[in-house]
N, C-alpha and C. Protein backbone atom coordinates (compact mmCIF):
# COMPACT_ATOMS: atom_id res chain seq x y z
N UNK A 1 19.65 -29.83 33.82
CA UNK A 1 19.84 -28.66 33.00
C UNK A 1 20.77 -27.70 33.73
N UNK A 2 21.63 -27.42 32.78
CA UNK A 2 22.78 -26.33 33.59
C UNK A 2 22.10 -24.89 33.42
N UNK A 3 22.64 -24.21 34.08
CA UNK A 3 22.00 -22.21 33.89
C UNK A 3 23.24 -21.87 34.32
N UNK A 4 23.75 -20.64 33.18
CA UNK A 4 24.12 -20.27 33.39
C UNK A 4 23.70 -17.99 32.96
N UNK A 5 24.80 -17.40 33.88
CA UNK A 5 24.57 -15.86 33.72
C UNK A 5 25.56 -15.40 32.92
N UNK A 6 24.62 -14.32 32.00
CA UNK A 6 25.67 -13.85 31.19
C UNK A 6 25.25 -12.28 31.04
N UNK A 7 27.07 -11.41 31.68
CA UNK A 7 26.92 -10.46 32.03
C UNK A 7 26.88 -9.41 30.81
N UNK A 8 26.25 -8.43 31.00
CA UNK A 8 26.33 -7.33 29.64
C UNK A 8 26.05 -6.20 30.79
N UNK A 9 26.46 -4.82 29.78
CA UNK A 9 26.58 -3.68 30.27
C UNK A 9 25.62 -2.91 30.11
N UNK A 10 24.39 -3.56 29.68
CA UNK A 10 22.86 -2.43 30.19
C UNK A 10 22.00 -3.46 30.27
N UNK A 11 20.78 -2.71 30.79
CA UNK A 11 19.69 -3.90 30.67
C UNK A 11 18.92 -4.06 28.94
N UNK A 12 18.86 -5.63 29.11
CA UNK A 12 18.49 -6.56 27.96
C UNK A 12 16.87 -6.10 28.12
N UNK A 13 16.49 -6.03 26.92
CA UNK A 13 14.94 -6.22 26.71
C UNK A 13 14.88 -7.08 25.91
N UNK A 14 15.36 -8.04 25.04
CA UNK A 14 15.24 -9.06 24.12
C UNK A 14 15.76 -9.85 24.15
N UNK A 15 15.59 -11.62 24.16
CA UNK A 15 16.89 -12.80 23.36
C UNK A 15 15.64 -13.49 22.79
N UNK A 16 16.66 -13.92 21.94
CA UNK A 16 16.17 -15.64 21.47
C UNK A 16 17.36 -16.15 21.21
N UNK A 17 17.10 -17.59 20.98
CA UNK A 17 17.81 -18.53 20.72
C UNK A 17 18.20 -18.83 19.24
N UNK A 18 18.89 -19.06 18.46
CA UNK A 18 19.06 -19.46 17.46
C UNK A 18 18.05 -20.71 17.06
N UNK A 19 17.62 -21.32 16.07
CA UNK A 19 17.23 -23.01 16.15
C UNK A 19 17.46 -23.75 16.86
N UNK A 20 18.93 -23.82 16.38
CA UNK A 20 20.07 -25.28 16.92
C UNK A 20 20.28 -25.11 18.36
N UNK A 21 19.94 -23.95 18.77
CA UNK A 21 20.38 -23.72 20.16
C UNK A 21 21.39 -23.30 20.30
N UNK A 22 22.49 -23.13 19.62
CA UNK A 22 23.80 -22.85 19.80
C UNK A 22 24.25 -21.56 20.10
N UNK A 23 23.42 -20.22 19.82
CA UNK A 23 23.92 -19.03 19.81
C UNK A 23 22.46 -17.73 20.58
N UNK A 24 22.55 -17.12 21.37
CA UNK A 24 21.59 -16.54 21.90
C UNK A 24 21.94 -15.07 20.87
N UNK A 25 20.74 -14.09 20.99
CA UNK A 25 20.80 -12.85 20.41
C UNK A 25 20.34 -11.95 21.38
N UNK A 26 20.68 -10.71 21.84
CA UNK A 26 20.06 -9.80 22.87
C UNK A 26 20.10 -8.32 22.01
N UNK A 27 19.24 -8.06 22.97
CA UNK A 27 19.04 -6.05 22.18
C UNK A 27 19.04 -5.75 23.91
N UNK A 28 19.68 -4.69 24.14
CA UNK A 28 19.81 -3.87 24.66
C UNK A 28 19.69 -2.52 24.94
N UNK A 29 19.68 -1.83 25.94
CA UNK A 29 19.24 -0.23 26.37
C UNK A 29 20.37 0.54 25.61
N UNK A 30 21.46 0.01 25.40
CA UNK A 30 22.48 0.39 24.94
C UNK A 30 22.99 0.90 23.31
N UNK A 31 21.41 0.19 23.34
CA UNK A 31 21.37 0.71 21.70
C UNK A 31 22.26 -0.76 21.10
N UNK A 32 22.86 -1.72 21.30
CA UNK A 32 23.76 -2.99 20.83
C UNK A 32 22.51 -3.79 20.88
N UNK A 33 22.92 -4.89 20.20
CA UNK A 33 22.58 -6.29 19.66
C UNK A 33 23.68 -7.08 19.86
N UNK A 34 23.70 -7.92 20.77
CA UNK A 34 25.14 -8.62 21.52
C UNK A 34 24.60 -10.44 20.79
N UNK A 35 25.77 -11.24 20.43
CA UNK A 35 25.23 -12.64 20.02
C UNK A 35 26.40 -13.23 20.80
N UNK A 36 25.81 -14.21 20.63
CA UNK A 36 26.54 -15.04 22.24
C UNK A 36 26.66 -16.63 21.87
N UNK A 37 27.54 -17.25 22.36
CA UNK A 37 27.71 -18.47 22.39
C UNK A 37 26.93 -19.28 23.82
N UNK A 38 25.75 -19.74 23.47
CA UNK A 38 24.30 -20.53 24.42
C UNK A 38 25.43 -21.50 25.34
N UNK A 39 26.62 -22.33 24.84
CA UNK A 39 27.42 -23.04 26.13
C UNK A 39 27.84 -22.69 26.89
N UNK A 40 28.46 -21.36 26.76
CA UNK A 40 29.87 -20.92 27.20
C UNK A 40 29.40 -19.74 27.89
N UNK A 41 28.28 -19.13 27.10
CA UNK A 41 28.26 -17.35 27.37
C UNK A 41 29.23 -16.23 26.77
N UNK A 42 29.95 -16.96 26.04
CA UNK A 42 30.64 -16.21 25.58
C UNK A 42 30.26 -15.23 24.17
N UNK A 43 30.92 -13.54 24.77
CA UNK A 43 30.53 -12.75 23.71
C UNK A 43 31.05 -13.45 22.06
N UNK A 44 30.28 -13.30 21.09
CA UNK A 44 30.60 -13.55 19.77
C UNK A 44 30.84 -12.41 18.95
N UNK A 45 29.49 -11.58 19.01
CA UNK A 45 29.81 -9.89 18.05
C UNK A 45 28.90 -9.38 19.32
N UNK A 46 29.31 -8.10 18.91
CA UNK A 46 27.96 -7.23 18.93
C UNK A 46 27.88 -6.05 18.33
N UNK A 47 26.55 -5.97 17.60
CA UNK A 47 26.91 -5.58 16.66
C UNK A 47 26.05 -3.36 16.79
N UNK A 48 26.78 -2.96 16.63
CA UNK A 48 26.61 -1.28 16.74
C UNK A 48 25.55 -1.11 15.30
N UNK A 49 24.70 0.01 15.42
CA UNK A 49 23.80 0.91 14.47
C UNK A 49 22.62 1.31 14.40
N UNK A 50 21.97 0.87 15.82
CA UNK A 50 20.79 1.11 16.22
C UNK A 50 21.52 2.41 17.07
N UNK A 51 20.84 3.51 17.02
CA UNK A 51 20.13 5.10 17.51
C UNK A 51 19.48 5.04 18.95
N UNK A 52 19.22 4.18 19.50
CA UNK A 52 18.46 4.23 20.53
C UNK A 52 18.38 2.75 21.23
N UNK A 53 17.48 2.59 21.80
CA UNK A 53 17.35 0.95 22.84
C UNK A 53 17.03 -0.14 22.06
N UNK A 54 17.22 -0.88 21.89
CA UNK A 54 16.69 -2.15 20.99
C UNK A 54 15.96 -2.98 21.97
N UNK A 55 14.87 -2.88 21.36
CA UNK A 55 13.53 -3.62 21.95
C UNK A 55 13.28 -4.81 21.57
N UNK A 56 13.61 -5.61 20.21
CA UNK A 56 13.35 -6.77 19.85
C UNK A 56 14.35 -7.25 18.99
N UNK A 57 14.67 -8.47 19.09
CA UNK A 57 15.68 -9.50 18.18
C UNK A 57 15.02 -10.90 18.12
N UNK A 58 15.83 -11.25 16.54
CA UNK A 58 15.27 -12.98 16.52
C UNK A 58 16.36 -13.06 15.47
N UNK A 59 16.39 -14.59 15.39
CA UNK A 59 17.19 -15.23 14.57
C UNK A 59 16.30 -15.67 13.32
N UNK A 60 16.65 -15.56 11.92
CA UNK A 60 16.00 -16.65 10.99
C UNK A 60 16.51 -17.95 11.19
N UNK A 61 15.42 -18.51 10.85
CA UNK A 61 15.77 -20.46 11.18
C UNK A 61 16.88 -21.13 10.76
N UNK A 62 17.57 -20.44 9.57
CA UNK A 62 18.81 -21.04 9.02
C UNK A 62 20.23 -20.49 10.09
N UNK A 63 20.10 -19.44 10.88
CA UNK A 63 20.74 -18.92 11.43
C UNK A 63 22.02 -17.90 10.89
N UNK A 64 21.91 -17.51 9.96
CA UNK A 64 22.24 -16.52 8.73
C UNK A 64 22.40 -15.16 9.27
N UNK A 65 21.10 -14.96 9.42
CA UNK A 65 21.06 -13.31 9.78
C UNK A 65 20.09 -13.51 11.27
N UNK A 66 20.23 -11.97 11.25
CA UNK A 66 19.80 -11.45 12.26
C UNK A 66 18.68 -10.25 12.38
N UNK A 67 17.34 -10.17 13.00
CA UNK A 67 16.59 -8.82 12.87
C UNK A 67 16.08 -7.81 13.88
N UNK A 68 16.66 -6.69 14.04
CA UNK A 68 16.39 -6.43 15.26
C UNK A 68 15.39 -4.76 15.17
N UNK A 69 15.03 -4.61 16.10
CA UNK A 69 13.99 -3.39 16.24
C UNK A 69 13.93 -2.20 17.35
N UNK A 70 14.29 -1.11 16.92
CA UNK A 70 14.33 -0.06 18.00
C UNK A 70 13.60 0.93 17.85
N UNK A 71 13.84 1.90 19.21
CA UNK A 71 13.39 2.80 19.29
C UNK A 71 13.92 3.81 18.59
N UNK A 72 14.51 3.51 17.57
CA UNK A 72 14.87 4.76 16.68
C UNK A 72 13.90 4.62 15.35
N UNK A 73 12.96 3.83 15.68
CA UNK A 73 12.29 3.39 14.33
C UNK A 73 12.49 2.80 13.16
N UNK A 74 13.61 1.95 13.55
CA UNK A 74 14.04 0.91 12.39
C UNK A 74 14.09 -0.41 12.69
N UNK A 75 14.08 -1.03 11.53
CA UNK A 75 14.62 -2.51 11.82
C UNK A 75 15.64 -2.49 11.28
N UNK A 76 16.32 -3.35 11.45
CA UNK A 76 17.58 -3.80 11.29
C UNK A 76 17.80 -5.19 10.47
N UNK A 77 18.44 -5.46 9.52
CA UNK A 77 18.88 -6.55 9.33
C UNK A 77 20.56 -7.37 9.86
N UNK A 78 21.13 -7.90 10.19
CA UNK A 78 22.54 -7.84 10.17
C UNK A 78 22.86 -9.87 10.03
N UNK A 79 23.72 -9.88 9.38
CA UNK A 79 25.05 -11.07 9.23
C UNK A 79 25.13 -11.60 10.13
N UNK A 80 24.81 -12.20 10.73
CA UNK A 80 24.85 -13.30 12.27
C UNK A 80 26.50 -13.77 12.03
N UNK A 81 27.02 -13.93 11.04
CA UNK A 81 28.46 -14.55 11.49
C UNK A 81 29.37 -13.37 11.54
N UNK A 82 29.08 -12.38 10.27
CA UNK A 82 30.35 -11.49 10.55
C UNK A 82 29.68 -10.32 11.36
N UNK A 83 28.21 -10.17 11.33
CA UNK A 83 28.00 -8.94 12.23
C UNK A 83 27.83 -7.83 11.50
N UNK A 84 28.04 -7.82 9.73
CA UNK A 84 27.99 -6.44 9.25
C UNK A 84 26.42 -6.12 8.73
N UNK A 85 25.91 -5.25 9.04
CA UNK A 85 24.85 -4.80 8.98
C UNK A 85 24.09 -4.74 7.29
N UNK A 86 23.05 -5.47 6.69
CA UNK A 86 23.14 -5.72 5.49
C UNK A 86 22.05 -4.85 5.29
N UNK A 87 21.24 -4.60 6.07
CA UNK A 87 19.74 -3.72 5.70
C UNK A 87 19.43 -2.84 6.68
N UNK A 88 18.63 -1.46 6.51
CA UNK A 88 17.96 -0.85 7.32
C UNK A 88 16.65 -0.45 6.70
N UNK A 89 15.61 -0.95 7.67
CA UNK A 89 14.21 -0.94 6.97
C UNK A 89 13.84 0.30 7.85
N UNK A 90 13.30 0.83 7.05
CA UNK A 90 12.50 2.36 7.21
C UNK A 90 11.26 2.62 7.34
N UNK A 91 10.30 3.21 8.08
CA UNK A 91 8.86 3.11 7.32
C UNK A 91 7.90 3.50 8.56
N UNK A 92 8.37 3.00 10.08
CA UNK A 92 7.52 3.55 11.35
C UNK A 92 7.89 4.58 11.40
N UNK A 93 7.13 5.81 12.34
CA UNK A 93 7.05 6.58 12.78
C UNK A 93 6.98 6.38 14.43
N UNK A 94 6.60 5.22 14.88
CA UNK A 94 7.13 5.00 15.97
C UNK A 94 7.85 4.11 16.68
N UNK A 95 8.49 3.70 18.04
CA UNK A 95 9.66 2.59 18.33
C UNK A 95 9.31 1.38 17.66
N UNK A 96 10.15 0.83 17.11
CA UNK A 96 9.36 -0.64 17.07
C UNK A 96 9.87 -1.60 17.92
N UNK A 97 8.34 -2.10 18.70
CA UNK A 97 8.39 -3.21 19.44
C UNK A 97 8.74 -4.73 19.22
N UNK A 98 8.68 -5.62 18.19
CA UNK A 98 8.64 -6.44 17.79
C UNK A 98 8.73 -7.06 16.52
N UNK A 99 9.95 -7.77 16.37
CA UNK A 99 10.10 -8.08 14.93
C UNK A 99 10.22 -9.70 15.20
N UNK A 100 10.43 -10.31 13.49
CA UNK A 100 10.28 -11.51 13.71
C UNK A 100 10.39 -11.94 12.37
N UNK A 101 11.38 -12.75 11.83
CA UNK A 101 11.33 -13.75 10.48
C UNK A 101 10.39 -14.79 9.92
N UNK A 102 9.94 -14.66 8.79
CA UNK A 102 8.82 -16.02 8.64
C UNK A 102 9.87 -17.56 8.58
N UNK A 103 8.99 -18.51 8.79
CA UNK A 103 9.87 -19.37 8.76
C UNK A 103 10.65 -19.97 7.68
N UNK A 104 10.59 -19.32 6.70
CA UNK A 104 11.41 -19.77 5.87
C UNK A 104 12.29 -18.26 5.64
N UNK A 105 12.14 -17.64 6.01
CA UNK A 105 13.39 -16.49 6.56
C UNK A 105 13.20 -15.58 5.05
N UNK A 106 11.89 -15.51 4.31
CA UNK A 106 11.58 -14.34 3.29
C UNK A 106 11.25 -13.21 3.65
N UNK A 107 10.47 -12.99 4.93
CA UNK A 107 9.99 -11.90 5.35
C UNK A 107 10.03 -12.04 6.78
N UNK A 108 9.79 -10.44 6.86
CA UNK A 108 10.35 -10.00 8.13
C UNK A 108 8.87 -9.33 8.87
N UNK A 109 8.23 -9.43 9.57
CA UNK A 109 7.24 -8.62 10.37
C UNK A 109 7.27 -7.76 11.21
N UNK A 110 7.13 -6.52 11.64
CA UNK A 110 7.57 -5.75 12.73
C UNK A 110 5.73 -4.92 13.32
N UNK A 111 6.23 -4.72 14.43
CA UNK A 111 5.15 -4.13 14.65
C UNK A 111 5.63 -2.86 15.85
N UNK A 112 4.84 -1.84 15.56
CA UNK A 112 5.29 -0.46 16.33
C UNK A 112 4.29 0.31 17.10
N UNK A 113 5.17 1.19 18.08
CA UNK A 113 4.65 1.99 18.75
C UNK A 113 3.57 2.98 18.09
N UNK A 114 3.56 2.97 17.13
CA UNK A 114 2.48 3.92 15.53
C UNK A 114 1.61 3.28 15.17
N UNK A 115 1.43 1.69 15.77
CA UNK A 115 0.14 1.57 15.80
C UNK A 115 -0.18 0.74 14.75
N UNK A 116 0.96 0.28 13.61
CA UNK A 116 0.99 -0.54 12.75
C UNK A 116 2.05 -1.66 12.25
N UNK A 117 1.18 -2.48 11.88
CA UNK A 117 2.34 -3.70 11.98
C UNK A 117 2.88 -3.53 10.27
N UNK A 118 3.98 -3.72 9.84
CA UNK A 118 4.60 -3.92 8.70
C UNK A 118 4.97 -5.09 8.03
N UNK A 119 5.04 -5.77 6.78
CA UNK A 119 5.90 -6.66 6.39
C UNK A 119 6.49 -6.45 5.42
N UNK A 120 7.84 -6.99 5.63
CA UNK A 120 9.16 -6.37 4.72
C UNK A 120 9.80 -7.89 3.74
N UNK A 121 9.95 -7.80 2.64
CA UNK A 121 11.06 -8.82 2.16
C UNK A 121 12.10 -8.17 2.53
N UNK A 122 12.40 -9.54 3.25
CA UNK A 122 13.98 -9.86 4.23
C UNK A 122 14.97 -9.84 2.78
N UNK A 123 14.94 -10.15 1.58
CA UNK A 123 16.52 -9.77 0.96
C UNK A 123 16.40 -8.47 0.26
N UNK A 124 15.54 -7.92 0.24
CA UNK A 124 15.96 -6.73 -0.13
C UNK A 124 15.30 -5.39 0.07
N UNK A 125 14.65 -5.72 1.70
CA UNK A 125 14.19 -4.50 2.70
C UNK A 125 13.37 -3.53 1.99
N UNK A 126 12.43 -4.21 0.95
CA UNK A 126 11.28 -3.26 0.51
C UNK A 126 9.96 -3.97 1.61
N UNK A 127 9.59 -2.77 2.31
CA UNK A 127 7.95 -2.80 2.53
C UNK A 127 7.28 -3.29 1.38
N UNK A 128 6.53 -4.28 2.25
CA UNK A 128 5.55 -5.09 1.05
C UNK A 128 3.72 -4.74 1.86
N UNK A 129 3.98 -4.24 2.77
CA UNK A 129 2.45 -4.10 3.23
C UNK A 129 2.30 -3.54 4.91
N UNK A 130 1.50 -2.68 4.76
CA UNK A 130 1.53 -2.36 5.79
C UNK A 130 0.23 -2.52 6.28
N UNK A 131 -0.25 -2.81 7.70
CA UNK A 131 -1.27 -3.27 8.23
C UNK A 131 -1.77 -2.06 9.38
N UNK A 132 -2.85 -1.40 9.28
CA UNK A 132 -3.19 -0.87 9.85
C UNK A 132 -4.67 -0.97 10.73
N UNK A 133 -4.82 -0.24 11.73
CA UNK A 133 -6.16 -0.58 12.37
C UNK A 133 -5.90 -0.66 14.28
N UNK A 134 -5.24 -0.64 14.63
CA UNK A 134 -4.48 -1.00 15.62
C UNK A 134 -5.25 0.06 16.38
N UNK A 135 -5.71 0.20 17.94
CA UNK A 135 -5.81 1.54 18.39
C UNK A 135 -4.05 1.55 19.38
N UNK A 136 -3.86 0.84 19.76
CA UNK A 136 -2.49 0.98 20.39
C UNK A 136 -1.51 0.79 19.69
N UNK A 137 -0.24 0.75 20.69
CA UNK A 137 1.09 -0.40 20.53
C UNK A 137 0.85 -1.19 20.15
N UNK A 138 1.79 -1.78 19.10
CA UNK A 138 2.01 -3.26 18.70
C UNK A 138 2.73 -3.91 19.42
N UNK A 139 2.40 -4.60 20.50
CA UNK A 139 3.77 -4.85 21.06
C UNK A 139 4.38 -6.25 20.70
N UNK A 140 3.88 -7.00 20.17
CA UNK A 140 4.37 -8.27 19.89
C UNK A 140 3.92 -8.67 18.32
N UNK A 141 4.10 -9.53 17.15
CA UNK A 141 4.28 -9.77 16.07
C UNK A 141 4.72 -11.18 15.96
N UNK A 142 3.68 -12.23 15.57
CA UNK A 142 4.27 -13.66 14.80
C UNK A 142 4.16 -14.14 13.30
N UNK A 143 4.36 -14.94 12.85
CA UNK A 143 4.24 -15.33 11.50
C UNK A 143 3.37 -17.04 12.26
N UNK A 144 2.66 -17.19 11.46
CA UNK A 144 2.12 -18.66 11.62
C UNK A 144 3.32 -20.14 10.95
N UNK A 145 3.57 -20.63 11.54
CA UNK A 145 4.55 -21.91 11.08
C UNK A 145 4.31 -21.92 9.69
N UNK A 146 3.69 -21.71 8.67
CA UNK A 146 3.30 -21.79 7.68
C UNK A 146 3.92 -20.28 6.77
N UNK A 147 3.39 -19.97 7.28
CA UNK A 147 4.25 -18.16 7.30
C UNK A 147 3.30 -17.32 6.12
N UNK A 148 1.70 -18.18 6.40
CA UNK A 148 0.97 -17.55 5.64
C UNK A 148 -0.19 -16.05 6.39
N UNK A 149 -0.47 -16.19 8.06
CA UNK A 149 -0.76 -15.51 8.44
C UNK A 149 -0.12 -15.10 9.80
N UNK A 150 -0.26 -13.89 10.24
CA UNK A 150 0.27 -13.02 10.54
C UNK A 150 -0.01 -13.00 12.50
């Protein structure tokens, strides 16, 4: 297995991998969401409109889009190929820690510093439910392979 480093200009708090493997995603202190070519390291976009640090990114499985989560209290949707930003989901009151696509890339899960986790339809960024009960941070958020529980 080769390793290689790939340099950026603040510190990363997030990647994943695409599916295929082919393309990494990062969030940064910088407030960016940088996507990357997994062979090479090479920058692809990165994409500007997060307010603050971006704490979490993932890819949907088709590799389409992109979802990312900050401390400005949004999620983000964006275009994995061209990078243009297609959604901004609204609705925490505090950072959000963790987002994440179901596997068939309908919905989006986030969970926040406010103590509640959310789920959003991914095409057209309406809150569909919000989950409360939490005494802390949310800091992490999955969908079950099935993408029936949470």
């Amino acid at each position: 297995m080769a390793l290689m480093t790939i340099l950026t200009a603040a510190a990363v708090n997030s990647v994943a991998f695409s599916r295929d493997g082919s393309r990494i995603v990062s969030g940064s202190n910088d407030q960016s969401v940088g996507v990357w070519d997994a062979s090479t390291g090479k920058e692809l976009k990165m994409l500007e409109g997060h307010k603050s640090w971006v704490a979490s990114v993932a890819f949907s499985n088709d590799r389409n889009r992109i979802v990312s989560g900050s401390g400005d209290s949004s999620v983000r949707i964006w275009d994995a190929s061209t990078g243009e930003e297609l959604k901004v989901l609204e609705g925490h009151a505090g950072w959000v820690c963790s987002v994440e696509f179901s596997s068939d890339g309908s919905h989006i899960v986030s969970g926040s510093d406010d103590q509640s986790v959310r789920v959003w339809d991914a095409s057209t960024g309406k809150e569909l439910k919000v989950l409360e009960g939490h005494i802390g941070s949310v800091n992490s958020v999955a969908f079950s392979s099935d993408g029936t529980r949470i």
